[in-house]
Protein backbone atom coordinates (compact mmCIF):
# COMPACT_ATOMS: atom_id res chain seq x y z
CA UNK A 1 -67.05 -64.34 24.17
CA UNK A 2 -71.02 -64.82 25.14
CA UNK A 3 -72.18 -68.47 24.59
CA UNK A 4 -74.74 -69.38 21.65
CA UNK A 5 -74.67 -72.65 21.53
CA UNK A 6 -76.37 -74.43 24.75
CA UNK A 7 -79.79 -75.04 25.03
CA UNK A 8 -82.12 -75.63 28.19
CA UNK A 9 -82.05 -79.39 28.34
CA UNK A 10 -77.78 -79.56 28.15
CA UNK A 11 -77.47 -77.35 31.33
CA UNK A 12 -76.57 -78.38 34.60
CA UNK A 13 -76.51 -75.72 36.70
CA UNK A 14 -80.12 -76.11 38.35
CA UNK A 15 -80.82 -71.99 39.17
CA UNK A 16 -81.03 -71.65 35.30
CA UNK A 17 -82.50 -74.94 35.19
CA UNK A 18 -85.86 -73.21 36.83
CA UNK A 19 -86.61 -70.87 34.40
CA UNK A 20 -88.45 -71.57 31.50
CA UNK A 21 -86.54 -73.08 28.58
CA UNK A 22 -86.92 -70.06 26.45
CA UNK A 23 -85.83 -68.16 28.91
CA UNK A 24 -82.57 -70.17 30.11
CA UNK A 25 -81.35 -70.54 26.61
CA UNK A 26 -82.02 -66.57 26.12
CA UNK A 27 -79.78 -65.89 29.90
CA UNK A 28 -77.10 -67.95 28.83
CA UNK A 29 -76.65 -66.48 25.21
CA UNK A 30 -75.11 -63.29 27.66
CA UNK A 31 -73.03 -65.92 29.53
CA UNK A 32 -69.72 -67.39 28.49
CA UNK A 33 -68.21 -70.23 30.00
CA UNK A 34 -65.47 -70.21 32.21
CA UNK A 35 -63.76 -73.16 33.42
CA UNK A 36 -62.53 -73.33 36.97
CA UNK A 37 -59.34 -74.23 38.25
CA UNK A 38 -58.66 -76.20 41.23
CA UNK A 39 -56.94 -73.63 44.53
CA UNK A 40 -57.44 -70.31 42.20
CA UNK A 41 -58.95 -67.71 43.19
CA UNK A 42 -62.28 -66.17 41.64
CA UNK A 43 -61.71 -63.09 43.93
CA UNK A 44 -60.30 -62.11 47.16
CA UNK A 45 -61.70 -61.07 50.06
CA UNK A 46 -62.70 -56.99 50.11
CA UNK A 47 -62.42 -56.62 46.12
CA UNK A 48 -65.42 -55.77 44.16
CA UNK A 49 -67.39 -58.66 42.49
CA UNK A 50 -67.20 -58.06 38.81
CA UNK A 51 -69.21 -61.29 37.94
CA UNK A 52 -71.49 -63.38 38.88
CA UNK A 53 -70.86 -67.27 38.46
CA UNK A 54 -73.43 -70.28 37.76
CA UNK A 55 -71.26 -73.53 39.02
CA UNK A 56 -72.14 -76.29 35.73
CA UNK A 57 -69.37 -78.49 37.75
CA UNK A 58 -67.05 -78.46 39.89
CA UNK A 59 -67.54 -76.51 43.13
CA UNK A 60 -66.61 -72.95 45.06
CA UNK A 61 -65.51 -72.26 48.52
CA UNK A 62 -66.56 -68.89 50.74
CA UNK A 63 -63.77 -68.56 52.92
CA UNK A 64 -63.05 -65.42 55.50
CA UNK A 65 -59.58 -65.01 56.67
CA UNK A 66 -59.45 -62.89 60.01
CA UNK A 67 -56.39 -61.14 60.62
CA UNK A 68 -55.52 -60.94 64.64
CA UNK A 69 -52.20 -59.28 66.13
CA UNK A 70 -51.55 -62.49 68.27
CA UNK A 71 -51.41 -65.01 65.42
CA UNK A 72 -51.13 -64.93 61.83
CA UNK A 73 -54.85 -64.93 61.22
CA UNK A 74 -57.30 -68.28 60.87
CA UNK A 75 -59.43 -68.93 57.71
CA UNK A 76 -62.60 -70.63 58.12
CA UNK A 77 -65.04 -72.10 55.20
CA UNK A 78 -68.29 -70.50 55.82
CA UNK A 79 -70.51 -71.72 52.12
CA UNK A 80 -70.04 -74.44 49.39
CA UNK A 81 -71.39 -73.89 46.14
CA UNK A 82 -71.83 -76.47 43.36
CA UNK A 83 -74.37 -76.52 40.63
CA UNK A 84 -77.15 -76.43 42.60
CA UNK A 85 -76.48 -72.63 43.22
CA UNK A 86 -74.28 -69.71 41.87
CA UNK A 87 -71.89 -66.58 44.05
CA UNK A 88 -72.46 -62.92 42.92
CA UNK A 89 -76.25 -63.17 44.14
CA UNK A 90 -76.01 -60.13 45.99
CA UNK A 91 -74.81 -57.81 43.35
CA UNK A 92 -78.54 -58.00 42.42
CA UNK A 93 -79.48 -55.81 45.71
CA UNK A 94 -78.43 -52.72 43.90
CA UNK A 95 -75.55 -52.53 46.08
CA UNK A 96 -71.75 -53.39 44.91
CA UNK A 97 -70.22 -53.34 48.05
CA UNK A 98 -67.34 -56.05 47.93
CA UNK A 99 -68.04 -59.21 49.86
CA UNK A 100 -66.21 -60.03 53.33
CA UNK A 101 -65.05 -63.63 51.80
CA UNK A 102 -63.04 -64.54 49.56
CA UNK A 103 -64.17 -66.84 46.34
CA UNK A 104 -62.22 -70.03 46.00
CA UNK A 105 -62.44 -73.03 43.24
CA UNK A 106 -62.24 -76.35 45.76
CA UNK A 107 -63.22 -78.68 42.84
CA UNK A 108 -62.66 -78.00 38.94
CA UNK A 109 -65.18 -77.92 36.41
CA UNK A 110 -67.07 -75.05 34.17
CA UNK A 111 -69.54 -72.40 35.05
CA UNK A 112 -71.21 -69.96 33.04
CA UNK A 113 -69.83 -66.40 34.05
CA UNK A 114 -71.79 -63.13 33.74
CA UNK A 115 -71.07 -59.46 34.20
CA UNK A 116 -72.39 -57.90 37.07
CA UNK A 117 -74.06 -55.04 34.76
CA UNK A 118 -75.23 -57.91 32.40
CA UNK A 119 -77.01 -59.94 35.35
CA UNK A 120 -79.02 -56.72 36.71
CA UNK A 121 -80.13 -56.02 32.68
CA UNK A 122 -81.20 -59.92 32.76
CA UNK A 123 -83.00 -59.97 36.19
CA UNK A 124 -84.85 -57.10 34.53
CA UNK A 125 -85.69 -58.40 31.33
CA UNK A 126 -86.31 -61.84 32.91
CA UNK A 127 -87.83 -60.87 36.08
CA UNK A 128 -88.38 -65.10 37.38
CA UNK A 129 -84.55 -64.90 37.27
CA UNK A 130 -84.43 -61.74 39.74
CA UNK A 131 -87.07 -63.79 42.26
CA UNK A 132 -85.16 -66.93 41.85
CA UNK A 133 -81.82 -65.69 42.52
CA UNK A 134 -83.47 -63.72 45.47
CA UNK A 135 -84.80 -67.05 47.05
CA UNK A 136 -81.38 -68.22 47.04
CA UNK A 137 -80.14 -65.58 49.06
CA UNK A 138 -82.68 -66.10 51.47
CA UNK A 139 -81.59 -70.07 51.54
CA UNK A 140 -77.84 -68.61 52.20
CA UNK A 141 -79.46 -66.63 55.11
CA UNK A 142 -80.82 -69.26 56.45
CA UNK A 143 -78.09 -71.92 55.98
CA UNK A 144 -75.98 -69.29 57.34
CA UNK A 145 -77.62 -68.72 60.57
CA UNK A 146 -76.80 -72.83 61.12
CA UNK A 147 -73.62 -72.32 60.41
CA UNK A 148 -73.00 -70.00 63.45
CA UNK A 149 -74.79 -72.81 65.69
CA UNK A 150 -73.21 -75.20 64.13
CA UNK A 151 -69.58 -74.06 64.68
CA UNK A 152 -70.41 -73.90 68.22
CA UNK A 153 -72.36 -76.66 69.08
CA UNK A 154 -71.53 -79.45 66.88
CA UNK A 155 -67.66 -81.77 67.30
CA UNK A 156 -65.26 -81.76 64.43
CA UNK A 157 -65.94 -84.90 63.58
CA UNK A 158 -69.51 -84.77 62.52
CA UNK A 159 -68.85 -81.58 61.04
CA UNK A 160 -66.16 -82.80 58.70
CA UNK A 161 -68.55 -85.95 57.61
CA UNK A 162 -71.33 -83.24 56.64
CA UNK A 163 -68.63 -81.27 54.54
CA UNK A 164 -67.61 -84.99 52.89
CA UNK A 165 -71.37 -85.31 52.06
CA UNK A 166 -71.50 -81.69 50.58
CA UNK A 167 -68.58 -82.49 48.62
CA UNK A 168 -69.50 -85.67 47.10
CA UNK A 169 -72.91 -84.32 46.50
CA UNK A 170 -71.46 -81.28 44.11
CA UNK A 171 -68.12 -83.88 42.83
CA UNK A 172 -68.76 -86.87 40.68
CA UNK A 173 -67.17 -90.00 42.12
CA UNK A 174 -64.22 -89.24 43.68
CA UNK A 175 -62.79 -85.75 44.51
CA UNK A 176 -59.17 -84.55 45.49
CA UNK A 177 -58.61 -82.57 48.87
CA UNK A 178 -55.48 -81.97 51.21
CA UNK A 179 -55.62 -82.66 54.95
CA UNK A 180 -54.55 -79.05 55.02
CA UNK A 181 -57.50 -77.45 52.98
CA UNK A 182 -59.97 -79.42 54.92
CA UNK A 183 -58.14 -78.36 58.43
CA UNK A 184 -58.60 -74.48 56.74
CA UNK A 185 -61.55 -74.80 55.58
CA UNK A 186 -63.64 -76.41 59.18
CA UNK A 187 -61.03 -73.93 61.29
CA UNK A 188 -59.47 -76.88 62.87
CA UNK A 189 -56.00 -78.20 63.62
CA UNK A 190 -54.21 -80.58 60.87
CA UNK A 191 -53.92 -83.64 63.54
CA UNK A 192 -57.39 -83.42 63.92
CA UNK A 193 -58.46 -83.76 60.59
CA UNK A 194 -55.70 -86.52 60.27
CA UNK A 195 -57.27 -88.34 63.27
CA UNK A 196 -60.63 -88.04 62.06
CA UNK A 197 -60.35 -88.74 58.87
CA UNK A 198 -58.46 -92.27 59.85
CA UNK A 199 -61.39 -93.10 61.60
CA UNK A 200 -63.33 -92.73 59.05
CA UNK A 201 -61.44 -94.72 56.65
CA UNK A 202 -60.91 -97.43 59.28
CA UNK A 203 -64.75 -98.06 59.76
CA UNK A 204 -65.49 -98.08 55.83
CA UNK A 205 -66.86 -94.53 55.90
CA UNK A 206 -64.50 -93.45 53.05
CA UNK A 207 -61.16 -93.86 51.39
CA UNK A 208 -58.58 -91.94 51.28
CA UNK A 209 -55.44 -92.07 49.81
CA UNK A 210 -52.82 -89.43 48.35
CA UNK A 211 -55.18 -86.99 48.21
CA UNK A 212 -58.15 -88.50 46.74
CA UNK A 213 -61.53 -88.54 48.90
CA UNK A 214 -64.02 -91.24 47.99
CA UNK A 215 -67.63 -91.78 50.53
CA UNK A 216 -67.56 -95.46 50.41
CA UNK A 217 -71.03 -95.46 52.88
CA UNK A 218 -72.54 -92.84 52.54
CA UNK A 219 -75.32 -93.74 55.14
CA UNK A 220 -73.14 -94.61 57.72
CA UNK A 221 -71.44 -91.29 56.93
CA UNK A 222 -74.79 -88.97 57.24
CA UNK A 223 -75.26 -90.66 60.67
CA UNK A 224 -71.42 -89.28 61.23
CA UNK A 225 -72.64 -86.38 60.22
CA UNK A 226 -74.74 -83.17 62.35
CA UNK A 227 -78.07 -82.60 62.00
CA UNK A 228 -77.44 -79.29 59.92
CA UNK A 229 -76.61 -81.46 56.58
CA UNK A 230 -80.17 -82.71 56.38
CA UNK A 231 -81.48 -79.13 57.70
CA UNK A 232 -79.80 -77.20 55.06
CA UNK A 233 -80.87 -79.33 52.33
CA UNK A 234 -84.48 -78.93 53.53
CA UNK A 235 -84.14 -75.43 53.74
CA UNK A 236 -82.54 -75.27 49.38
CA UNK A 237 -85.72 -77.43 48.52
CA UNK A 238 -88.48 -75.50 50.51
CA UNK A 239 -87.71 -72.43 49.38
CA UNK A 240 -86.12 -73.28 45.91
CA UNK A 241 -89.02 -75.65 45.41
CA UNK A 242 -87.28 -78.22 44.18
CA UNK A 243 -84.97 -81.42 45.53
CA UNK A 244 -81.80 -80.19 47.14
C-alpha cells in the first residue's frame, strides 16, 4: 500500500530530507513503509534487487560471504546504512544486475520501500532525486576504497570502536548486538571481539551486558577508533553537502 500520509518535516531519513518539501512529500506518496526486523534478510547475496530502501530507523548491514574449498566460507561487513542513506542506489544506473552482498537488518526500525521500476519513474520525474542518490554512490565509492585500506592496515581493536561509533550514530541510546555478529561482521575471531570488547568496558568506553551495547565515552572511544571514522564522515558531508 503507497503512503499518503507523511509530510516533509515528519521524515527522518535525510536523502529525502534534501529535496524540496514538495517534492519529498510527492516521492514518498509512491513509498510504503516497511518495518525492519532485527537478523532478516532484505535480500541475499546474487538475487536481483526488487526495491530500493530509505532507512527512517533502524539500520542495514552489506555483508559478502566468500565461499572457499578449505573452510566453510568467511563473511565480512563491508557498509552500514542508517537514515542518513538508503541500499538499491545502483538500480538507478540502468543496470539490474544483482549485487555481490547480501542486505541484512542489524538494528530494527522502519524505512520507506520503493519498487525498483517506481524509483527510475521518480528519479525521472524528480530529477534532484536522480543527482542526489548519484552523489551517494559516489560517497559509497569512496568510503569503500577506505575500507580496503582499512582492513589491511588498521588493528581490530580500533576498527571495532569505529563500527561502535557507526552504530550508535544510526541507534538511539542503546542497541543490541551478539559477540558473534560483531566477530562476522569485522571478519575476526569470537575471542577477539570478547577480548576487545572487555577492554573496552573495563576503561569506561562502553557497557555491555547480555547483549546490549551502550558508548558510555564516546570521545575516549573515537580516539579508540581509526582514522577512517572521521574520514568517511567527511567524505558523506562534502559531497552530500550536508553534516554527516
Amino acid at each position: 500500500m503507497k503512503n499518503s500520509g507523511a509530510h516533509h518535516a515528519n521524515i527522518e531519513n535525510r536523502i529525502i530530507r534534501l529535496l524540496y518539501p514538495s517534492s519529498a512529500d510527492h516521492f514518498v506518496e509512491h513509498c510504503e513503509i516497511f518495518e525492519l526486523i532485527a537478523l532478516s534478510e532484505l535480500s541475499k547475496a546474487g538475487n536481483p534487487l526488487e526495491h530500493a530502501y530509505f532507512p527512517e530507523s533502524g539500520c542495514l548491514s552489506l555483508v559478502m560471504e566468500i565461499n572457499s574449498n578449505h573452510s566453510l566460507g568467511h563473511s565480512l561487513g563491508i557498509g552500514m546504512v542508517g537514515n542518513e542513506a538508503m541500499v538499491g542506489s545502483e538500480s538507478i544506473l540502468g543496470h539490474a544486475t544483482p549485487p555481490p552482498w547480501k542486505i541484512l537488518v542489524q538494528q530494527s526500525g522502519t524505512c520507506w520501500r520503493i519498487s525498483r521500476t517506481d524509483l527510475e519513474k521518480q528519479c525521472t520525474e524528480i530529477p534532484m532525486l536522480g543527482e542526489l542518490i548519484k552523489k551517494f554512490i559516489l560517497v559509497r565509492l569512496h568510503q569503500q576504497a577506505r575500507f580496503t585500506v582499512c582492513l589491511n592496515y588498521h588493528t581490530a581493536a580500533s576498527r571495532l570502536a569505529r563500527w561502535l561509533l557507526m552504530s550508535s550514530d544510526r541507534c538511539a541510546g542503546s542497541f543490541h548486538v551478539t559477540q558473534q555478529f560483531m566477530a562476522l561482521i569485522l571478519g575476526v575471531r569470537r575471542v577477539s571481539i570478547t577480548n576487545i570488547a572487555s577492554r573496552f568496558q573495563n576503561d569506561g568506553m562502553i557497557a555491555y551486558k547480555r547483549g546490549e551495547m551502550m558508548v558510555l565515552n564516546r570521545a575516549a572511544l573515537e580516539n579508540r577508533a581509526c582514522s577512517c571514522y572521521a574520514a568517511d564522515r567527511q567524505i558523506y558531508s562534502r559531497i552530500m553537502g550536508t553534516p554527516a
